[in-house]
C-alpha atoms as a PDB file:
ATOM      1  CA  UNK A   1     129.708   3.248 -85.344  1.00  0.00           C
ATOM      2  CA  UNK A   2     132.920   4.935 -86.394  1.00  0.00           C
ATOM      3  CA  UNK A   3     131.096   8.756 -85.525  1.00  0.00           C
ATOM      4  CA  UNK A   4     130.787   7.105 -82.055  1.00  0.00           C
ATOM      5  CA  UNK A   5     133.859   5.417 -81.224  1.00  0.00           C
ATOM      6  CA  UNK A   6     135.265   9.418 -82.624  1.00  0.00           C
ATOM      7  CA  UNK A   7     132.814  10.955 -80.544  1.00  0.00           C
ATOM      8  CA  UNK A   8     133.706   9.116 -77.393  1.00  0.00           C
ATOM      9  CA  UNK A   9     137.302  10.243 -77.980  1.00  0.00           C
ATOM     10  CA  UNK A  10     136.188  13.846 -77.749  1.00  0.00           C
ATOM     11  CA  UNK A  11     134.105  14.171 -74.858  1.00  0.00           C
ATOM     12  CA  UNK A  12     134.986  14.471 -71.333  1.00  0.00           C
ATOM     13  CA  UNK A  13     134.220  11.203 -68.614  1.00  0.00           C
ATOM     14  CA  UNK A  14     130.286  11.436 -67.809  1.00  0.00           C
ATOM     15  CA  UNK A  15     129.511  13.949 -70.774  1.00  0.00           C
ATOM     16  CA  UNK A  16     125.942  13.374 -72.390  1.00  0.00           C
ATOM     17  CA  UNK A  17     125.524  12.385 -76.255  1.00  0.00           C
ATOM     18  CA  UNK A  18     122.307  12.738 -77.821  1.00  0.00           C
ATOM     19  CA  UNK A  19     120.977  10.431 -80.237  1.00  0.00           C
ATOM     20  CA  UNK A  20     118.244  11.284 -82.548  1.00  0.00           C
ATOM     21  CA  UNK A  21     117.065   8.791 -85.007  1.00  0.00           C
ATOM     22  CA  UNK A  22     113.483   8.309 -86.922  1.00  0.00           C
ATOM     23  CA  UNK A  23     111.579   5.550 -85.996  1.00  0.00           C
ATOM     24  CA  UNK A  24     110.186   5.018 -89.427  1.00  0.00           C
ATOM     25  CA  UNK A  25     106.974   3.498 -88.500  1.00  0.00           C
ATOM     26  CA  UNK A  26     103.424   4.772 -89.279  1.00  0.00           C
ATOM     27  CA  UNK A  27     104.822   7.930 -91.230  1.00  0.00           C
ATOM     28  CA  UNK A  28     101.686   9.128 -91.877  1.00  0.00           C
ATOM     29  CA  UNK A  29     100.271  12.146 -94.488  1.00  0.00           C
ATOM     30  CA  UNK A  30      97.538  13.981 -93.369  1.00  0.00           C
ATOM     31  CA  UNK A  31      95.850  16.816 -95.376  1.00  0.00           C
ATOM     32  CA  UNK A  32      94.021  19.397 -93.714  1.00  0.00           C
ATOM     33  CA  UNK A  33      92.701  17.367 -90.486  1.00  0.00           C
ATOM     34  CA  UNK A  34      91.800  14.129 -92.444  1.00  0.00           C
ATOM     35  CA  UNK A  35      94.783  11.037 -92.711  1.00  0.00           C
ATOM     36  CA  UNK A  36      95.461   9.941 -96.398  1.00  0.00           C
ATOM     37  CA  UNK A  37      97.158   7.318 -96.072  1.00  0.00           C
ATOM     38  CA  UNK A  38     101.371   6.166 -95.020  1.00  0.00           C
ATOM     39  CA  UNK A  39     104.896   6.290 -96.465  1.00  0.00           C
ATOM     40  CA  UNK A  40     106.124   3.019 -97.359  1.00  0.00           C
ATOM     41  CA  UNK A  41     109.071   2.284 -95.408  1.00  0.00           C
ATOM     42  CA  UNK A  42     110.156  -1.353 -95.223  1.00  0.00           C
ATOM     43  CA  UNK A  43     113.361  -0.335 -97.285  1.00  0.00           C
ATOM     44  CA  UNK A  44     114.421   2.325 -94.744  1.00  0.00           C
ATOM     45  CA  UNK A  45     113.799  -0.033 -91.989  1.00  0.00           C
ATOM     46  CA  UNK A  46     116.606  -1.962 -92.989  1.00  0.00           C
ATOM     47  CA  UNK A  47     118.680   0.998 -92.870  1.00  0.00           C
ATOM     48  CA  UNK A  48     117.464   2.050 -89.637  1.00  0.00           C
ATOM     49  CA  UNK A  49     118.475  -1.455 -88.203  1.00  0.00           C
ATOM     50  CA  UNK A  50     121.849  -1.226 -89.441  1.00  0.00           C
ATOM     51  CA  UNK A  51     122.067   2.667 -87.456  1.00  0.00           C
ATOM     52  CA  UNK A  52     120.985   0.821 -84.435  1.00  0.00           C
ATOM     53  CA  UNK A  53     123.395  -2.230 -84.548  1.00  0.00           C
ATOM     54  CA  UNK A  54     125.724   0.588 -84.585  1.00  0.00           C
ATOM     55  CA  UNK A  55     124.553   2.091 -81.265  1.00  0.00           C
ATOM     56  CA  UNK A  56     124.151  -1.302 -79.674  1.00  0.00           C
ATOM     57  CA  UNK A  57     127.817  -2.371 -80.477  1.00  0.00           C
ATOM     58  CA  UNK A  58     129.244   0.653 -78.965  1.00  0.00           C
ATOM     59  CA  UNK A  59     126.966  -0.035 -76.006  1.00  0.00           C
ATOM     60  CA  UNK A  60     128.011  -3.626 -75.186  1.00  0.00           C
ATOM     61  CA  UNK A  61     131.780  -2.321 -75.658  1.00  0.00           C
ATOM     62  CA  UNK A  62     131.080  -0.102 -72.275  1.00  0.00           C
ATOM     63  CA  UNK A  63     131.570   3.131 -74.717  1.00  0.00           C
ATOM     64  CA  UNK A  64     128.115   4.635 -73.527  1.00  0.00           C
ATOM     65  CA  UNK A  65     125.510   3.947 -71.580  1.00  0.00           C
ATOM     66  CA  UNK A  66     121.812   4.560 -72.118  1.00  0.00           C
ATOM     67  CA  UNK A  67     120.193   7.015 -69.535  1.00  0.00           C
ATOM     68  CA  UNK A  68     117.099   8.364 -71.402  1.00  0.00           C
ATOM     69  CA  UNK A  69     114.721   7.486 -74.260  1.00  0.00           C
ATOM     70  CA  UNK A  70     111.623   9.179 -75.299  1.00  0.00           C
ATOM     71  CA  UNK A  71     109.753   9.421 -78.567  1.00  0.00           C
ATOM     72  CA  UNK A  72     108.027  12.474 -80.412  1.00  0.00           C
ATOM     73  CA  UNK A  73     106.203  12.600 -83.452  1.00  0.00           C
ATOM     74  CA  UNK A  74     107.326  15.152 -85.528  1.00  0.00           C
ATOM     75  CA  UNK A  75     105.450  16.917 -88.236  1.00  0.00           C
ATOM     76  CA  UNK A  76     106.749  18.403 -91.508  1.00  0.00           C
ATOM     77  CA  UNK A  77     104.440  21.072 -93.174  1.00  0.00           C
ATOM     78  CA  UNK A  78     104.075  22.140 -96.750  1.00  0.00           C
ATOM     79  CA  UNK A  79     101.711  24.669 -98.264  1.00  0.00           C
ATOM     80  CA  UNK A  80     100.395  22.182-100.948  1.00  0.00           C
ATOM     81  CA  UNK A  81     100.179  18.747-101.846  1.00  0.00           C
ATOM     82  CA  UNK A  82     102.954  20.092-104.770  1.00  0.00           C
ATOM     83  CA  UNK A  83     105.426  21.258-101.948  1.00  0.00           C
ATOM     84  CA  UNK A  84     104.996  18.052-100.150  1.00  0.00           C
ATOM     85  CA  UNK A  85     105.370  15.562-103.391  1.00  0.00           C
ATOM     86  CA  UNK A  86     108.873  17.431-104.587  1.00  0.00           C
ATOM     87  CA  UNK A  87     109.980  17.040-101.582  1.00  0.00           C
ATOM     88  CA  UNK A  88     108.910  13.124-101.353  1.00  0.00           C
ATOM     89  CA  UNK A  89     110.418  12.729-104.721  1.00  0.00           C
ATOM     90  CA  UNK A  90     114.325  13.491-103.345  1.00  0.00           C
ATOM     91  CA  UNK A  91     113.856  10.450-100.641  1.00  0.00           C
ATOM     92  CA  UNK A  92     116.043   7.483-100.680  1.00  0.00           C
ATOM     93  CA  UNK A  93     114.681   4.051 -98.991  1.00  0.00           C
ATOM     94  CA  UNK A  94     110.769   6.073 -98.589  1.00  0.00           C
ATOM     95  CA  UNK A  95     108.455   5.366-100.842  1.00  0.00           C
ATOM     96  CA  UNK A  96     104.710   6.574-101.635  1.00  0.00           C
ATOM     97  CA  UNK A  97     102.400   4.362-102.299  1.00  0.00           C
ATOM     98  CA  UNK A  98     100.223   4.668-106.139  1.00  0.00           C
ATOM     99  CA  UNK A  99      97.316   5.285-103.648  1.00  0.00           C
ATOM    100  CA  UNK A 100      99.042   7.570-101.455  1.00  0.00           C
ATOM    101  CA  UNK A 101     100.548   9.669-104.043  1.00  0.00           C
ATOM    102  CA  UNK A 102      97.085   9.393-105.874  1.00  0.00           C
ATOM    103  CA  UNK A 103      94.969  10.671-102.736  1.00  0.00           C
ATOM    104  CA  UNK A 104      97.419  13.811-102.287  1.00  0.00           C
ATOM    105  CA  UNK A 105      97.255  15.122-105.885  1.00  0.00           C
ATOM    106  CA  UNK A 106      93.687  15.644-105.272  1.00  0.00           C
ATOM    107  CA  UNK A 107      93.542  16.615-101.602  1.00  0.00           C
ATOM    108  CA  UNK A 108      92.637  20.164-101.571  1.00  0.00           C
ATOM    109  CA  UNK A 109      93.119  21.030 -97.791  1.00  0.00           C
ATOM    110  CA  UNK A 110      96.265  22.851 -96.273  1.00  0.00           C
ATOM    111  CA  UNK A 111      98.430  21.795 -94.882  1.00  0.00           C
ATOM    112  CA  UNK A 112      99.754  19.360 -96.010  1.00  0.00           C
ATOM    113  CA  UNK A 113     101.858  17.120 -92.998  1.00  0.00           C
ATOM    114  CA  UNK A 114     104.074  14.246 -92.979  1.00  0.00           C
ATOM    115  CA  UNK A 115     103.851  13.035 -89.502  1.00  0.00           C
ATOM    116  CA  UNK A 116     106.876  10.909 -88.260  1.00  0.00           C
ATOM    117  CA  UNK A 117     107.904   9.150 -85.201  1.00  0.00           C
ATOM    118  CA  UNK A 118     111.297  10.327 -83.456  1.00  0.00           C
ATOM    119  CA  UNK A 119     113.407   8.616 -80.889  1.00  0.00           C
ATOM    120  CA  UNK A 120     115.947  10.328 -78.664  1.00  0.00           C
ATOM    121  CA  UNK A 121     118.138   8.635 -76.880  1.00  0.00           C
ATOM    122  CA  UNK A 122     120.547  10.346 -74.433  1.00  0.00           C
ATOM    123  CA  UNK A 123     123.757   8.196 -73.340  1.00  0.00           C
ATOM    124  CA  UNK A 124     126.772   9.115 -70.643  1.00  0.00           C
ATOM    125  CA  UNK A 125     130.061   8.694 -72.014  1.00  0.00           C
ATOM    126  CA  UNK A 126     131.851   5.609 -69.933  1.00  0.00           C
END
């Protein structure tokens, strides 16, 4: 909320801010072209909620105002299921599931993909 309240500062009357935030729902893994399983991520929800209430206050204080919002999913790649566990291991709030983790040690198709969904949001400055 502080960022925004700095940002707003900064930019000219009518300027555009973009706002890009995971969704964190149904963050799929997929190996090859079959679907192992999804990301646990009730803790980062919580976090995700507090990012928002953020973006909302600054929007009822007339700061910005909403214009545009789309989603995308967007997919992160690895080589292996190796690449794509060392890189799960440095998350905070994400969490694989024993199944999840269990099913990618012994997928054998490439690539590996974490599939997640984005949101953009694009606000004027009031």
């Amino acid at each position: 909320m502080h960022v925004l309240r700095q940002t707003h500062r900064a930019l000219r009357p009518d300027a555009a801010l973009l706002d890009i935030h995971p969704l964190g729902i149904d963050f799929a893994v997929r190996s090859g072209p079959r679907g192992l399983g999804f990301v646990d991520t009730r803790k980062f929800a919580r976090v995700l909620a507090a990012m928002n209430d953020g973006v909302n206050t600054v929007v009822d204080e007339g700061l910005y105002e909403e214009t545009r919002t789309i989603r995308r999913h967007v997919i992160e790649r690895f080589d292996a299921a190796s690449e794509a566990l060392g890189e799960a291991s440095t998350w905070e709030h994400l969490r694989f599931p024993l199944l999840l983790r269990w099913r990618l040690r012994r997928a054998r198709e490439a690539p590996v993909e974490f599939v997640d969904t984005i949101r953009y949001r694009l606000f004027r400055r009031r």
